[in-house]
N, C-alpha and C. Protein backbone atom coordinates (compact mmCIF):
# COMPACT_ATOMS: atom_id res chain seq x y z
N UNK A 1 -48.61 115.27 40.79
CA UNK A 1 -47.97 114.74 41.95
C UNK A 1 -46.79 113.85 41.56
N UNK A 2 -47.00 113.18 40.33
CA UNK A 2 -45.80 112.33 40.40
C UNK A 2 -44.84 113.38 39.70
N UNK A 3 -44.49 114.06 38.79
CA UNK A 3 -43.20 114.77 38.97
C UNK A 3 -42.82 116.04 40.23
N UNK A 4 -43.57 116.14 41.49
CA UNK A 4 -43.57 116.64 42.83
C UNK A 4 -42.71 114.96 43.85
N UNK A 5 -43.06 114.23 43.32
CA UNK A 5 -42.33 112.83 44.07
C UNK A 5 -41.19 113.04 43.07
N UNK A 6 -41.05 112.78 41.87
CA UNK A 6 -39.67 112.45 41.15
C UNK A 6 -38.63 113.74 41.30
N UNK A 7 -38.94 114.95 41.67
CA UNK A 7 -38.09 115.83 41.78
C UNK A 7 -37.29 115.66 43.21
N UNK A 8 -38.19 115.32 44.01
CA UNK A 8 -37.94 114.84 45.67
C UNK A 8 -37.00 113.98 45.58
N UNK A 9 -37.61 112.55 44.70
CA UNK A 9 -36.81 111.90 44.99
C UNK A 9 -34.87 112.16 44.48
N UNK A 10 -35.41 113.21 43.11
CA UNK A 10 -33.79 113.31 42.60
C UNK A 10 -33.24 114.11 43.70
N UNK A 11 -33.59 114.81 44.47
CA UNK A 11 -32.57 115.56 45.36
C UNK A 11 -32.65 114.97 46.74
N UNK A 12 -32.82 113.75 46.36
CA UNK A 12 -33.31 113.07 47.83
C UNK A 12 -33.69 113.43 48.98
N UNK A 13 -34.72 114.30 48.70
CA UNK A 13 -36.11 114.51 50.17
C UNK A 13 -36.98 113.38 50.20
N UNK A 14 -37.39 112.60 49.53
CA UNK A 14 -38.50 111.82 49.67
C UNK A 14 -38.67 111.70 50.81
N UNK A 15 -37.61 111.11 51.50
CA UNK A 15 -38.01 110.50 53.10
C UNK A 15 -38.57 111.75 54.40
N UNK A 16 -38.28 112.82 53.43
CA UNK A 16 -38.73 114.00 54.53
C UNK A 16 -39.94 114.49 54.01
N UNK A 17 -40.83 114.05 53.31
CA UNK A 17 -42.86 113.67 52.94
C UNK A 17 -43.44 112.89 53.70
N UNK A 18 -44.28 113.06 54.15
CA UNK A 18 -45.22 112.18 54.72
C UNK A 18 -46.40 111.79 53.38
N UNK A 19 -46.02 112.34 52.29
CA UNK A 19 -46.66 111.83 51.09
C UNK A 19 -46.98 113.15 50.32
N UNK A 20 -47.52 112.83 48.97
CA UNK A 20 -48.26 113.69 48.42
C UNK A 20 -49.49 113.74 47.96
N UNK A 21 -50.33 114.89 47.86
CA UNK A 21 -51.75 114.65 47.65
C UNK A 21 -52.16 115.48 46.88
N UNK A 22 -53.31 115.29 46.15
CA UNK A 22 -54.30 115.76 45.35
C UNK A 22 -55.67 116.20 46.05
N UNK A 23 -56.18 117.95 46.04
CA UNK A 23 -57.27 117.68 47.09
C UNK A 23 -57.89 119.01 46.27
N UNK A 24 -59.30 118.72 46.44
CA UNK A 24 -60.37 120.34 46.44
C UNK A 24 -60.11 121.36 47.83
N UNK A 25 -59.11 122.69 47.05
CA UNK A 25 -59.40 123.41 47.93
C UNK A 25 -60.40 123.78 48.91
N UNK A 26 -61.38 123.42 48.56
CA UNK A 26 -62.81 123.91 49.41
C UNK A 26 -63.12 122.54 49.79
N UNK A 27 -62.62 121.22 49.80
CA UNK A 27 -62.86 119.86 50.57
C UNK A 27 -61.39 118.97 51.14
N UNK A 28 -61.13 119.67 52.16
CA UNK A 28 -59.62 118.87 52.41
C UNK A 28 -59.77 118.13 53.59
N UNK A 29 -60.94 117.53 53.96
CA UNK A 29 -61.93 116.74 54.54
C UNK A 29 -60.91 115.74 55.14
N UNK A 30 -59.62 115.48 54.02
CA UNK A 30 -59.09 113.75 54.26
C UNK A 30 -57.62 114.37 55.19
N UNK A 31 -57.67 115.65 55.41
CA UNK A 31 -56.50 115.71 56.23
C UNK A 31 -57.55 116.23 57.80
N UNK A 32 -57.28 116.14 59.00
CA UNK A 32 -57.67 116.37 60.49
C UNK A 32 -57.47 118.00 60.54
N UNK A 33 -58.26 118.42 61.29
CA UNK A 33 -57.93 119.88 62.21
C UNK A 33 -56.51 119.98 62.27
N UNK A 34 -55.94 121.12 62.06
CA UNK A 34 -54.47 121.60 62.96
C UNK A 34 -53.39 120.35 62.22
N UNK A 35 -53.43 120.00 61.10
CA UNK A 35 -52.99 118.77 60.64
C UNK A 35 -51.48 119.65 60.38
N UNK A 36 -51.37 120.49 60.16
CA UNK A 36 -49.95 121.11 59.46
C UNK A 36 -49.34 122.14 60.03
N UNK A 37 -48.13 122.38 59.95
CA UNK A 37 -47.23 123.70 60.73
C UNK A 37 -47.31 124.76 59.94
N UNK A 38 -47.36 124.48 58.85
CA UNK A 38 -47.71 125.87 57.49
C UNK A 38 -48.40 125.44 56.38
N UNK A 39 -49.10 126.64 56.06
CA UNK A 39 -49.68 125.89 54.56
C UNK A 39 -49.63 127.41 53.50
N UNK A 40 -49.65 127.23 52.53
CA UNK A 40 -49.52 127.90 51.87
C UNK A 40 -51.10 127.78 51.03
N UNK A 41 -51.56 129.26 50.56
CA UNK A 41 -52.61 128.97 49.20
C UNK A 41 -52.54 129.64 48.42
N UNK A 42 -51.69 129.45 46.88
CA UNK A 42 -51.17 130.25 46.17
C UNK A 42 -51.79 130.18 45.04
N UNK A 43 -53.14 130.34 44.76
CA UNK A 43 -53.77 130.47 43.59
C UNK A 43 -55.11 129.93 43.52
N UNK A 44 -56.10 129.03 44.20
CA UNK A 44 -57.23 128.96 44.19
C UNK A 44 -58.28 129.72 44.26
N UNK A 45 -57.44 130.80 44.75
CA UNK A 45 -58.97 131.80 45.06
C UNK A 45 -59.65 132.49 43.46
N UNK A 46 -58.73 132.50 42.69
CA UNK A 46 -59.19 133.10 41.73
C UNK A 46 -59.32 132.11 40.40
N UNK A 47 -59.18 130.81 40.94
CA UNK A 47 -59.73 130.16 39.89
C UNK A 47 -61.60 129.79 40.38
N UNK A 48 -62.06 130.26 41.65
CA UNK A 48 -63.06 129.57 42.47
C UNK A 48 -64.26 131.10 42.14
N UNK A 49 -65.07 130.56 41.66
CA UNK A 49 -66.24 131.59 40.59
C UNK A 49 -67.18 132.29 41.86
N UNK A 50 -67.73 131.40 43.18
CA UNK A 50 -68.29 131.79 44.44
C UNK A 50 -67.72 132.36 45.07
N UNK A 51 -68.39 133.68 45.72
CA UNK A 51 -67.99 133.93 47.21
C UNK A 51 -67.80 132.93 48.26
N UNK A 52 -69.20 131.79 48.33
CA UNK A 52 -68.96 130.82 48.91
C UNK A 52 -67.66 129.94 49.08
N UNK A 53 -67.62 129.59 47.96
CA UNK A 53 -66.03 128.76 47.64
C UNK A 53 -65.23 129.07 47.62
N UNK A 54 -64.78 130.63 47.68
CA UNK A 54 -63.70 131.60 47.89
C UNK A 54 -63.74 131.10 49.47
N UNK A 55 -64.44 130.90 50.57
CA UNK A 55 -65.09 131.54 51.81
C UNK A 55 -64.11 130.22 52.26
N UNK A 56 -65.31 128.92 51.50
CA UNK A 56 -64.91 127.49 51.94
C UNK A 56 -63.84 127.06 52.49
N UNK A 57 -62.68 127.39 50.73
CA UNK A 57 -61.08 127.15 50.15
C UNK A 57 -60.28 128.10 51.74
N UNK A 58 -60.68 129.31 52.25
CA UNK A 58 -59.86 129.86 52.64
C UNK A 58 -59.97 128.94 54.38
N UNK A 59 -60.98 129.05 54.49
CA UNK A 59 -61.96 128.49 55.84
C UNK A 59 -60.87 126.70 56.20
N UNK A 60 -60.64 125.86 54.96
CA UNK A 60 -60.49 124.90 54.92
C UNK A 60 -58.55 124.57 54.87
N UNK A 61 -58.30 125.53 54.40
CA UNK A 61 -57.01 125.77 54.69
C UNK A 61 -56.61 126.74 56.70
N UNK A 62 -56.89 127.25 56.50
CA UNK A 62 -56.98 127.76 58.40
C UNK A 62 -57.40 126.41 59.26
N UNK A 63 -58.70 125.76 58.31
CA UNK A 63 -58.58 124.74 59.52
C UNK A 63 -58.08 123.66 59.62
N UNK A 64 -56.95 123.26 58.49
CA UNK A 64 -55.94 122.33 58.37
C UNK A 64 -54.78 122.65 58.97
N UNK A 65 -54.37 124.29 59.10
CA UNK A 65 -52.92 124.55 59.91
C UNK A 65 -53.03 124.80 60.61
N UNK A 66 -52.08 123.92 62.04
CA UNK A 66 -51.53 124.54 63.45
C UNK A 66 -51.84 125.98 63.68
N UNK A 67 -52.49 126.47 64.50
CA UNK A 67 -52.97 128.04 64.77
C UNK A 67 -51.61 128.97 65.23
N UNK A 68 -50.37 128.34 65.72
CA UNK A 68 -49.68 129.29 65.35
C UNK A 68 -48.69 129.29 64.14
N UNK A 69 -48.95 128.66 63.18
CA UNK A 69 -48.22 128.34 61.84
C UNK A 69 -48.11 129.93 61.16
N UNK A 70 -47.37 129.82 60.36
CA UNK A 70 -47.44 131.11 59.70
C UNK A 70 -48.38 131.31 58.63
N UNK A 71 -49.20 131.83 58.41
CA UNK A 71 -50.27 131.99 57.42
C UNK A 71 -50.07 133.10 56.02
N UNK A 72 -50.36 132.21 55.02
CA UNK A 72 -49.95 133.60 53.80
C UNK A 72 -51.23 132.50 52.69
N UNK A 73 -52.16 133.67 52.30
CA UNK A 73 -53.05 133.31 50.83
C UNK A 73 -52.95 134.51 50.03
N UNK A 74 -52.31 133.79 48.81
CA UNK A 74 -52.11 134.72 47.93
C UNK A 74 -53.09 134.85 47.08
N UNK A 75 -53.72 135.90 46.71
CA UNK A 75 -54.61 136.14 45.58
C UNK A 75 -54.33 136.85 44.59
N UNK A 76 -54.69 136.73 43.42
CA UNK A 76 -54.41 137.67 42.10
C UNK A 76 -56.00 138.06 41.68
N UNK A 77 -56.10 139.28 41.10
CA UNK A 77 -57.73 139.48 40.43
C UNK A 77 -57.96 138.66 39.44
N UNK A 78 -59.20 139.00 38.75
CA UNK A 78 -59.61 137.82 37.56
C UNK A 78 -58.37 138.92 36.69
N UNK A 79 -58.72 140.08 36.54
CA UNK A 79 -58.32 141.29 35.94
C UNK A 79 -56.31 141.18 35.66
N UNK A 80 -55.98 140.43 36.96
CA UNK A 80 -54.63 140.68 36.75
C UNK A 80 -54.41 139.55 35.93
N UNK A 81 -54.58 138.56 36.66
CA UNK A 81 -54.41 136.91 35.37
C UNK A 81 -54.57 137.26 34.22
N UNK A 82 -55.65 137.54 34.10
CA UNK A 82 -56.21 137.64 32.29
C UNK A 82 -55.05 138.50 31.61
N UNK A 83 -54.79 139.16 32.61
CA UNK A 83 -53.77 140.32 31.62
C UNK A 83 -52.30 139.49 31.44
N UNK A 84 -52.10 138.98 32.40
CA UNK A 84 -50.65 138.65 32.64
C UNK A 84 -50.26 137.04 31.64
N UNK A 85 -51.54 136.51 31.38
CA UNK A 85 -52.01 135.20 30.88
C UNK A 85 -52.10 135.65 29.22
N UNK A 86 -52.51 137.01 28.77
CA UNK A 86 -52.43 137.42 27.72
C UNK A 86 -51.06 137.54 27.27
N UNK A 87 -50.32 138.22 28.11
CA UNK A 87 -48.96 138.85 27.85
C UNK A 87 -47.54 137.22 27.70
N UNK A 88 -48.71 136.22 27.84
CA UNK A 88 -47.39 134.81 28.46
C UNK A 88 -48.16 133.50 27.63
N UNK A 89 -48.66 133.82 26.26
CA UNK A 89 -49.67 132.37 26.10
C UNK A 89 -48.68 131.28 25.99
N UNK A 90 -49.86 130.28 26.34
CA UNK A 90 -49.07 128.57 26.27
C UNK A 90 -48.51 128.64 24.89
């Protein structure tokens, strides 16, 4: 989060955040119903080992965004990562 604030602040958005946060996809408990106009979920699902917590993460994002927000969750397989994670090591 803090180089997500220091990039903001170099191109001066800060003031257009209402903050930044750190949260469990499958517990976003600390934001309200309908809290957002869009949300994005671009990678939890396939770090999350349960169906359950696959279920939770997706469940918990829908019920943080405005119902007519635009909705997009992106998923990758275990199968594609591993490959693509092979082809790119740290």
């Amino acid at each position: 989060m803090d180089i997500a604030k220091q990039k903001a602040s170099e191109q001066q958005l800060l003031n257009q955040f209402n903050g930044f946060f750190t949260a469990d996809a499958r517990d976003l408990s600390q934001f309200p119903d309908n809290q957002f106009d869009a949300a994005l979920m671009l990678g939890p699902l396939y770090h999350l080992q349960t169906e359950a917590d696959r279920n939770k993460a997706a469940s918990e994002k829908i019920r943080v965004q405005k119902e007519k927000g635009p909705r997009s969750i992106r998923c990758s397989s275990v199968r594609w990562h591993s490959k693509h994670s092979m082809l790119k090591p740290l």
